[in-house]
Protein backbone atom coordinates (compact mmCIF):
# COMPACT_ATOMS: atom_id res chain seq x y z
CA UNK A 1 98.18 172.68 87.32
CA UNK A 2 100.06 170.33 84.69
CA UNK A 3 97.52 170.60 81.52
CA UNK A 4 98.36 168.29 78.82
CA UNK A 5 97.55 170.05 75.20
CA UNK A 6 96.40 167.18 72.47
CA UNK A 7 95.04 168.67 69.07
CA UNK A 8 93.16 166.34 66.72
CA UNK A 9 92.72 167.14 62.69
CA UNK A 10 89.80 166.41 60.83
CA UNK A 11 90.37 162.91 59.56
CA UNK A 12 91.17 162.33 63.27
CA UNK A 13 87.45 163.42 63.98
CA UNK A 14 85.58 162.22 60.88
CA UNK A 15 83.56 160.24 62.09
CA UNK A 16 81.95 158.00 65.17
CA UNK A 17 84.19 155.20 64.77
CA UNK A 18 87.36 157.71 64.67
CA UNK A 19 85.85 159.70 67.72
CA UNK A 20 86.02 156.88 69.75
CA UNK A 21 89.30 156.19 68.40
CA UNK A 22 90.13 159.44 70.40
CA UNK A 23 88.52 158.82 73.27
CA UNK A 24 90.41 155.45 73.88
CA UNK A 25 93.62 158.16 73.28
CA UNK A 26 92.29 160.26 76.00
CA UNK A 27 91.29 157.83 78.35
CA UNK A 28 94.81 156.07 77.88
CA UNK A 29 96.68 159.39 78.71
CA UNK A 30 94.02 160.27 82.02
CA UNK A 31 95.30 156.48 83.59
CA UNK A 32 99.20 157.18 82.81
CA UNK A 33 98.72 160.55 85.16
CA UNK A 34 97.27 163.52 82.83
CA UNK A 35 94.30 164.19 85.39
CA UNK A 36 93.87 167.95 82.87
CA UNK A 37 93.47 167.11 78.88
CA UNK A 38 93.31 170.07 76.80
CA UNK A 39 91.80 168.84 73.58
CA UNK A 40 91.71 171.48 69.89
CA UNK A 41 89.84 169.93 67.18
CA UNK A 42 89.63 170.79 63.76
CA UNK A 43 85.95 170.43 61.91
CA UNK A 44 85.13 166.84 60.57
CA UNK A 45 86.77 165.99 57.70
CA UNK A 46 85.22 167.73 54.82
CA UNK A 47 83.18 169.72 56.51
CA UNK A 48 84.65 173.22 55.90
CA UNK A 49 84.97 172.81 52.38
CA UNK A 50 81.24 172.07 52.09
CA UNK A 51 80.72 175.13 54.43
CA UNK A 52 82.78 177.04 52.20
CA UNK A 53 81.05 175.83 48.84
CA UNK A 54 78.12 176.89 50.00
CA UNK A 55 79.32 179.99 51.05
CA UNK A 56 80.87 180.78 47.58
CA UNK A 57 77.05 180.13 45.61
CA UNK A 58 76.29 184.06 47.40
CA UNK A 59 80.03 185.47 47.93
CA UNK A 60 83.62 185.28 46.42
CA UNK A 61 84.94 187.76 49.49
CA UNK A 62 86.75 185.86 51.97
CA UNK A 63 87.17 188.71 53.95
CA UNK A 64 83.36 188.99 54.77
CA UNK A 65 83.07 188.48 58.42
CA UNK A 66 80.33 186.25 57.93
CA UNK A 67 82.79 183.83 55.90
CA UNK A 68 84.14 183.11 59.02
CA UNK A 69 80.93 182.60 60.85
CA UNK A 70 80.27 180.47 58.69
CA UNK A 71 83.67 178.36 58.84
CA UNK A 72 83.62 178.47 62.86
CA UNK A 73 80.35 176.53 63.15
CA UNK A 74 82.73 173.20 61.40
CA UNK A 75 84.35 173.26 64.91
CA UNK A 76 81.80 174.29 67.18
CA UNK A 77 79.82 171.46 65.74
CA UNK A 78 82.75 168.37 66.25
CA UNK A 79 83.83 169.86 69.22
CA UNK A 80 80.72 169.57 70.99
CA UNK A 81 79.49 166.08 69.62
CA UNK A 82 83.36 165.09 71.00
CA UNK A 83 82.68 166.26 74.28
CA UNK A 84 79.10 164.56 74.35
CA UNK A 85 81.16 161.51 73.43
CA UNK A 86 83.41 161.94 76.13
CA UNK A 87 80.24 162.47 79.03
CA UNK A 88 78.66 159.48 77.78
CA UNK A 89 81.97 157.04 77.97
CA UNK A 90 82.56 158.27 81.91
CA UNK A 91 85.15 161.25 81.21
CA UNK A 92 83.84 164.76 83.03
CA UNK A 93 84.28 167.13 79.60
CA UNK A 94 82.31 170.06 77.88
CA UNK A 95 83.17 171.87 75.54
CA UNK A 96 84.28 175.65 74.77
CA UNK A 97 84.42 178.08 71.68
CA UNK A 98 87.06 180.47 70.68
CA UNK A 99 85.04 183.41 72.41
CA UNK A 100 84.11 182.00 74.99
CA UNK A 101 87.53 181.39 76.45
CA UNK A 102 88.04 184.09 74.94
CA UNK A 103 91.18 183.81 72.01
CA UNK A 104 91.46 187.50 71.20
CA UNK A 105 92.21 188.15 67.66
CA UNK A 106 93.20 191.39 64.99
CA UNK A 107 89.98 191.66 62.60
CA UNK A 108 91.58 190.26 59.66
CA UNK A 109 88.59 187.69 59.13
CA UNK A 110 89.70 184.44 57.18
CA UNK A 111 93.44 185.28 58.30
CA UNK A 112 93.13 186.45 61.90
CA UNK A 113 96.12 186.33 64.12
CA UNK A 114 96.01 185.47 67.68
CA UNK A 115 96.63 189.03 69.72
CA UNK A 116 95.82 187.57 73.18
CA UNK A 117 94.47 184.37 75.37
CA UNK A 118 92.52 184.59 78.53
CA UNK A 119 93.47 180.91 80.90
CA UNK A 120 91.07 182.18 83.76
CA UNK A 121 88.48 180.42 82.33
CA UNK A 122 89.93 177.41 80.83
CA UNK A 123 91.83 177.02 84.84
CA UNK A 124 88.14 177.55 86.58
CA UNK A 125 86.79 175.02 84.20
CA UNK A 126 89.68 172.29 85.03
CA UNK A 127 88.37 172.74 87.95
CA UNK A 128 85.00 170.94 87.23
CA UNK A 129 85.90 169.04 84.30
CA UNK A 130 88.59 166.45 83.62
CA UNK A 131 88.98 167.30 79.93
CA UNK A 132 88.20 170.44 77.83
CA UNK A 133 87.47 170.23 74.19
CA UNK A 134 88.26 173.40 71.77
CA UNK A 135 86.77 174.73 69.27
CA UNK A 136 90.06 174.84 66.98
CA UNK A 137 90.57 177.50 64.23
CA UNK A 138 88.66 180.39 65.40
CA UNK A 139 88.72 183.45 67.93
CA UNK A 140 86.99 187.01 68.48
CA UNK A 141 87.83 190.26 67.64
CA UNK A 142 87.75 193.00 69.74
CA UNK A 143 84.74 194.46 67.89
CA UNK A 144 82.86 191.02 69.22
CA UNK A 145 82.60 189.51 65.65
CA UNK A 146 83.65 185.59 64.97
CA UNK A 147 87.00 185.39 63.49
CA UNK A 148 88.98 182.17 61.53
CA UNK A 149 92.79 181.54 61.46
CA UNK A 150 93.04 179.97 57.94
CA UNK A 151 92.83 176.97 56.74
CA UNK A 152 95.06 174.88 59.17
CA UNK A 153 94.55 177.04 61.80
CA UNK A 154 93.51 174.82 64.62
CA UNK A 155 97.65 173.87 64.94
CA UNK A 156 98.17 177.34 65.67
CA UNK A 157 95.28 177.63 67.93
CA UNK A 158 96.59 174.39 70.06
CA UNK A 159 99.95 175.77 70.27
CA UNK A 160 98.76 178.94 71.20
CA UNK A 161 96.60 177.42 73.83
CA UNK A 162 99.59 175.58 75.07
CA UNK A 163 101.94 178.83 75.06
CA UNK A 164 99.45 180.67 77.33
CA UNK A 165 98.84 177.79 79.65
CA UNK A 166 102.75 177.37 79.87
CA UNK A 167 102.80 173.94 78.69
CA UNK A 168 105.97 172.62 77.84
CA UNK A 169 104.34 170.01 74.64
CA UNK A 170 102.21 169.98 72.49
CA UNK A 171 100.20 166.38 70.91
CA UNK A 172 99.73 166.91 67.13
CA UNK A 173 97.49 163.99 66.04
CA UNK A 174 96.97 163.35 62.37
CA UNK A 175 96.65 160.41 60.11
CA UNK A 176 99.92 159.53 59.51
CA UNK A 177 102.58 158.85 61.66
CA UNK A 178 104.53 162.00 61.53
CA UNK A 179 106.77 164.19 59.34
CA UNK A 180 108.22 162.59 56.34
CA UNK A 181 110.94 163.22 53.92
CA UNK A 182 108.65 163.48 51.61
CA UNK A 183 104.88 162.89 50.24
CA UNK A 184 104.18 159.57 50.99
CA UNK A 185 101.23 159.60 48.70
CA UNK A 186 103.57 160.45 45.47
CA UNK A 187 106.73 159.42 46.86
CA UNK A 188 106.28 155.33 47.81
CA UNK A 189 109.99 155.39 49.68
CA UNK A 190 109.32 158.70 52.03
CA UNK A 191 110.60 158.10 55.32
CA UNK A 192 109.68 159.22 58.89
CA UNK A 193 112.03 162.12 60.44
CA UNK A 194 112.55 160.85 63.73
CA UNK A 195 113.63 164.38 64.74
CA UNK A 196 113.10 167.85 62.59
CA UNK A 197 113.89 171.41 63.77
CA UNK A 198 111.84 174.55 63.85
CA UNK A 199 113.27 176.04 60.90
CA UNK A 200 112.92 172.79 58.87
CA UNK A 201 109.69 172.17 59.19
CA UNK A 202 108.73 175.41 59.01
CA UNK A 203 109.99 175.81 55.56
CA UNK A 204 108.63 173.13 54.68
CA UNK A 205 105.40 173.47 55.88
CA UNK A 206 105.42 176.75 54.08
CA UNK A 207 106.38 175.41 51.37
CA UNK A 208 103.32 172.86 50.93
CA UNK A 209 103.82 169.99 53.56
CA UNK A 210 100.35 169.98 55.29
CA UNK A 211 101.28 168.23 58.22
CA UNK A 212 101.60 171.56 60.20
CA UNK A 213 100.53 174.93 59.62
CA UNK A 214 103.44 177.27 59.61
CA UNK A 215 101.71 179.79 61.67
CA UNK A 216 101.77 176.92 64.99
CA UNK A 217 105.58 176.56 64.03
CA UNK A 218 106.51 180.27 64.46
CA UNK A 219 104.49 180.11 67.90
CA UNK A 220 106.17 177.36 68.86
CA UNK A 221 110.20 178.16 67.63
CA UNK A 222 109.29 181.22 69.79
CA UNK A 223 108.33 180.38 73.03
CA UNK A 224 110.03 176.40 72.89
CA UNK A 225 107.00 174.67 72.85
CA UNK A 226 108.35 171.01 71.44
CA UNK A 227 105.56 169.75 68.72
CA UNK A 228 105.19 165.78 68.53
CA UNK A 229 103.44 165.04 65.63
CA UNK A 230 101.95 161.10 65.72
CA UNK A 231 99.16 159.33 63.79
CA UNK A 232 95.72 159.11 65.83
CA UNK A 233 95.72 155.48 64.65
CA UNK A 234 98.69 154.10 65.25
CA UNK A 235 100.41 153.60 68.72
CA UNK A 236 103.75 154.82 67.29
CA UNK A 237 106.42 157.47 68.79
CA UNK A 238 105.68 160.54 65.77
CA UNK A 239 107.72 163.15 65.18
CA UNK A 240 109.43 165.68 67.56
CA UNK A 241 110.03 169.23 66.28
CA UNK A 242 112.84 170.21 68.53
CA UNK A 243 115.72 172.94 68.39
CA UNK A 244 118.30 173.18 66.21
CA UNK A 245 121.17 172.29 68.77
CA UNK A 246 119.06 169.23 69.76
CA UNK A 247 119.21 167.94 66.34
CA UNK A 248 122.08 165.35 66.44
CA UNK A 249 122.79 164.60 62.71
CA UNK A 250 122.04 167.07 60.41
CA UNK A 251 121.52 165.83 57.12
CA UNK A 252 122.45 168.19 54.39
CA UNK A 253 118.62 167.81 52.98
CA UNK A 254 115.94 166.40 55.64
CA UNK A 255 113.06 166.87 53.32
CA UNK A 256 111.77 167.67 50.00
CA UNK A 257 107.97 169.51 49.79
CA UNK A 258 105.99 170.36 47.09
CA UNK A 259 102.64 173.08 46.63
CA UNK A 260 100.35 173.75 43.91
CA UNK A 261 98.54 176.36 46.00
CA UNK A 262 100.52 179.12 43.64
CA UNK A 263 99.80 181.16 40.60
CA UNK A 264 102.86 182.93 38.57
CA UNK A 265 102.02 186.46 37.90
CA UNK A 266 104.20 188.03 34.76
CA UNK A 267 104.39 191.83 34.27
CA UNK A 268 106.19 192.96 30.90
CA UNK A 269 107.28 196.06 29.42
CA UNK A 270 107.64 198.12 32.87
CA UNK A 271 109.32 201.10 32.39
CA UNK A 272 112.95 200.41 34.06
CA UNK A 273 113.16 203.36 36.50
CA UNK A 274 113.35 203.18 40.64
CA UNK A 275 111.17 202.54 42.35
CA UNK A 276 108.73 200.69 39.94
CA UNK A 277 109.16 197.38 41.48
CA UNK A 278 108.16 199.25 44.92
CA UNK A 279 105.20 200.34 43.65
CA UNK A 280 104.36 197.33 42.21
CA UNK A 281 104.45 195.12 45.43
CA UNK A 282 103.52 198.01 47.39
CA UNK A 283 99.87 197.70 45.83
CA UNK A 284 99.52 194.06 45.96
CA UNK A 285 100.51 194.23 49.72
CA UNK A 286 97.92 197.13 50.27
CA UNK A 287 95.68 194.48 49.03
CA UNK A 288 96.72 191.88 51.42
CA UNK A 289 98.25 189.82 48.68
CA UNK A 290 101.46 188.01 49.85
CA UNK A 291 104.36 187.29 46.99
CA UNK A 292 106.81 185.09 47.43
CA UNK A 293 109.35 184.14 44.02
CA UNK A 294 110.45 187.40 42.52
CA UNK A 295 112.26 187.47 39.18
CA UNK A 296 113.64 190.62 37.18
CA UNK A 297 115.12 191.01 33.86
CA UNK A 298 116.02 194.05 32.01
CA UNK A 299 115.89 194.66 28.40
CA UNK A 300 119.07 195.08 26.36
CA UNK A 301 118.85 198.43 25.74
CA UNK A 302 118.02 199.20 29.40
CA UNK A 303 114.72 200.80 28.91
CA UNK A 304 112.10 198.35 30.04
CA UNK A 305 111.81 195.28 32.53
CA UNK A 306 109.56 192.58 33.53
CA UNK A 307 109.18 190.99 36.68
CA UNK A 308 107.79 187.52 37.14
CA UNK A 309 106.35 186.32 40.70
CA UNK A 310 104.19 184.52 42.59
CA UNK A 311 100.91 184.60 44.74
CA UNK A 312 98.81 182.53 46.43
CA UNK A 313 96.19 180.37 43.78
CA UNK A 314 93.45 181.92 45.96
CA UNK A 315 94.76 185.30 45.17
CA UNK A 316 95.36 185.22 41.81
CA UNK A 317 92.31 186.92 40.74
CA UNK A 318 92.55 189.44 42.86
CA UNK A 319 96.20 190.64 42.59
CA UNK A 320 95.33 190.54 38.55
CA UNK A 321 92.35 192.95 39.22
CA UNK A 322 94.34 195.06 41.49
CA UNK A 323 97.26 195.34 38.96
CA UNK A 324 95.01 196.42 36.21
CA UNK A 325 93.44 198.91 37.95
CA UNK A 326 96.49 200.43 39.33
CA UNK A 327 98.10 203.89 37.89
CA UNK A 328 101.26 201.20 37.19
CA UNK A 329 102.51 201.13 33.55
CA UNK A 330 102.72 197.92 31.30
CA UNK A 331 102.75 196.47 28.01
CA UNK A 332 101.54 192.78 29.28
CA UNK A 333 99.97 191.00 32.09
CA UNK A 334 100.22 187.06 32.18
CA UNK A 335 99.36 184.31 34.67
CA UNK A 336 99.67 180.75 34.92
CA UNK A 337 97.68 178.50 37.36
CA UNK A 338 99.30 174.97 36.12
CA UNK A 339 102.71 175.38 38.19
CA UNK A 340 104.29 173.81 41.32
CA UNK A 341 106.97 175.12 43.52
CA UNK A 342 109.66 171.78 44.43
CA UNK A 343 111.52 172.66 47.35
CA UNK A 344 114.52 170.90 49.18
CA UNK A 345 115.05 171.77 52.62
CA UNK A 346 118.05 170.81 55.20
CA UNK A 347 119.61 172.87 57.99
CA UNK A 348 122.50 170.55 56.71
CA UNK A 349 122.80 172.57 53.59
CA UNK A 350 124.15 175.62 55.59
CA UNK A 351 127.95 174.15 56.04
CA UNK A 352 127.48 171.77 52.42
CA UNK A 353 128.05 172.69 48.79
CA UNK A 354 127.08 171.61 45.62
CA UNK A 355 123.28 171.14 47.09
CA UNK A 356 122.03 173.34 44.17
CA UNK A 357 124.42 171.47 41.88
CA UNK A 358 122.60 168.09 42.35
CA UNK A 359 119.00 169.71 42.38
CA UNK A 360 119.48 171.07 38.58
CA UNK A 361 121.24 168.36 36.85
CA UNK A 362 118.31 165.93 38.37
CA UNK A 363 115.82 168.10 37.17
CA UNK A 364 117.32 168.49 33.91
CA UNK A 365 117.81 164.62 33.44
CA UNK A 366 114.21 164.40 33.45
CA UNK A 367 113.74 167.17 31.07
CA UNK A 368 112.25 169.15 33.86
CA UNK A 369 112.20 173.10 32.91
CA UNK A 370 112.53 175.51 35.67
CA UNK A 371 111.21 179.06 35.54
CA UNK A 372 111.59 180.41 38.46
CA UNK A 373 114.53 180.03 41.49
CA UNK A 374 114.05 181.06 45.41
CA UNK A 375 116.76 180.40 48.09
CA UNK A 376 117.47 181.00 51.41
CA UNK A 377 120.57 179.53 53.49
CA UNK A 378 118.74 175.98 54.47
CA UNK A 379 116.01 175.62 51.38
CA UNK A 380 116.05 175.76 47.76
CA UNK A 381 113.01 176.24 45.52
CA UNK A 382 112.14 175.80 41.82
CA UNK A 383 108.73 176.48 39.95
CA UNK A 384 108.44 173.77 36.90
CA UNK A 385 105.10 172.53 35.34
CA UNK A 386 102.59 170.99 37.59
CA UNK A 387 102.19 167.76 35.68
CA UNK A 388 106.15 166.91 36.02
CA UNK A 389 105.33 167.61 39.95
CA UNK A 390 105.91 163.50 40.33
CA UNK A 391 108.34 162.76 38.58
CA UNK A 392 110.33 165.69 40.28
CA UNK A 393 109.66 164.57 43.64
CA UNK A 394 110.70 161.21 43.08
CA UNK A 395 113.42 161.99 41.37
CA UNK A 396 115.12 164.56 43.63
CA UNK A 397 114.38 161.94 46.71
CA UNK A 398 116.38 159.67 44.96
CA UNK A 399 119.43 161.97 44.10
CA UNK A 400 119.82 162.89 47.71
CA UNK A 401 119.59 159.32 49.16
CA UNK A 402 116.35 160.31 51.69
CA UNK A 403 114.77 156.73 50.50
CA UNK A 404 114.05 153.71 53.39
């Protein structure tokens, strides 16, 4: 059985006008030959955020498993008006939650990863119905309790989906028309990328592009599931997310993303022996805390260090609490929640040099700061002030020529 996977995001959903919007999408694909639609949706736009406001008046602990309860009911609520939709307009559809299929999850609630997807049920229902709409972002653990993906998880749970039903594609529908160079909200010249690979947009999208979540991209760079990201609105070819070796021209930076989602922790005055920085991360990891930019510097006399990193804004709190707590010595604990992380990104910059070179002397132009440096072999990323975040952006596109 051919099944055709389409996922739609919450602005794709937000409303009756933009659910009929997919329905005509649907409907078009049925007639051209997809007689089995697969269809993920997210909650409606805003939606989850209210859910979680309301949540946070009682509870700051995302890791309650009735936060994601709470969350789950976003999707279960769109993805059963969209099937209603879909009955009335002449297409055979119902819908279907994450346990019901069931997605089997690990019972890390807010963050749950997907362990394991039963098809029998989704193939017995194709068998009644012409189209199937999911409840995106959400599975059950094995201890029969609700759990959420993350914010953004419905991409993973579509490509997941599509994985275990062995499709080859996979329809990401958002509202723009695919993957640009840049943010075309700050960045007026951003361009579509026609084609991007796994590893591009996967640092990017960890990096702060919210066009995919980088959870769907791992899924999909592992079991070559091609991603075509398109606007819901807009009866334009998107953006395919192909292979590395399928990439024709590889420009030596495809994109440049930016995230404010960070806060920079600073630890000074830490005795200089081994093993402190181990400790150090080991703790915040114990408390599920993920860093990312690490910097060290030692005294001169060579007695004392401080390390500089940072965490997720979310986590900030948190990792300060845990730190403070801990048996880990320290003369002073900083933080700053006003940064932003600028990244370039290019499987180009592999075989180029002077990438850095450009990236610095732009930012320095503009009297731009940077305080902390990441790299890997195809990204580069700087932490400066959040309020230069535009003027960065533009800049940088610029330098490297990404403009229409």
């Amino acid at each position: 059985m051919s099944i055709l996977v389409m996922k739609f995001g919450g602005t794709s959903v937000a409303n009756l006008s933009r659910i009929k919007n997919l329905q005509q999408l649907v409907k078009k694909k049925i007639s051209n030959g997809h007689k089995k639609i697969l269809v993920v949706v997210s909650a409606m736009s805003g939606v989850t955020n209210n859910l979680v406001q309301q949540y946070k008046k009682i509870d700051f602990n995302i890791n309650n498993p009735e936060y994601d309860v709470i969350l789950s009911t976003g999707e279960q609520y769109s993805s059963a008006l969209i099937s209603t939709f879909l009955n009335k307009n002449g297409i055979k559809s119902r819908s279907i939650l994450g346990w019901q299929i069931p997605i089997i999850t690990d019972d890390k609630f807010s963050q749950a990863r997907i362990e394991k997807i039963n098809t029998e049920k989704i193939l017995k229902l194709f068998k009644k119905f012409n189209v199937l709409v999911v409840a995106g972002f959400q599975g059950i653990s094995l201890e029969d309790r609700i759990t959420t993906l993350g914010r953004g998880g419905s991409d993973t749970s579509a490509v997941a989906i599509a994985v275990a039903l062995k499709s080859k594609i996979c329809e990401i529908y958002t509202d723009v028309e695919g993957i640009f160079s840049s943010d075309p909200r700050v960045v007026k010249d951003a361009k579509k990328i026609e084609n991007i690979t796994y590893e591009e947009i996967l640092e990017m999208a960890s990096l702060g592009s919210k066009v995919l979540h980088p959870r769907s991209v791992e899924l999909a760079m592992k079991y070559d599931i091609n991603i075509h990201v398109r606007s819901s609105f807009k009866r334009k070819q998107g953006s395919m997310v192909v292979k590395e070796e399928n990439k024709i021209e590889k420009e030596v930076v495809t994109g440049i993303a930016a995230s404010e989602n960070d806060a920079n922790i600073s630890l000074k005055g830490i005795p200089d022996k081994p093993g402190v920085a181990g400790q150090i991360f080991g703790i915040l990891a114990d408390a599920d805390i993920n860093v990312d930019m690490i910097v060290q510097n030692i005294t001169d006399d060579g007695k004392f260090a401080s390390i500089t990193f940072t965490v997720p804004l979310d986590d900030c709190k948190k990792a300060l609490k845990v730190l403070r707590n801990s048996k880990i010595k320290f003369k002073k604990i900083s933080f700053d929640t006003k940064i932003c992380k600028i990244s370039i990104v290019g499987v180009g910059m592999k075989s180029n040099v002077g990438v850095a070179k450009v990236m610095f002397e732009t930012l320095a132009k503009k009297n731009i700061n940077i305080k902390v440096i990441s790299t890997s072999e195809i990204k580069i990323s700087v932490l400066i002030e959040s309020h230069k975040k535009k003027v960065a952006l533009n800049s940088l596109h610029k330098a490297y020529g990404l403009g229409l």
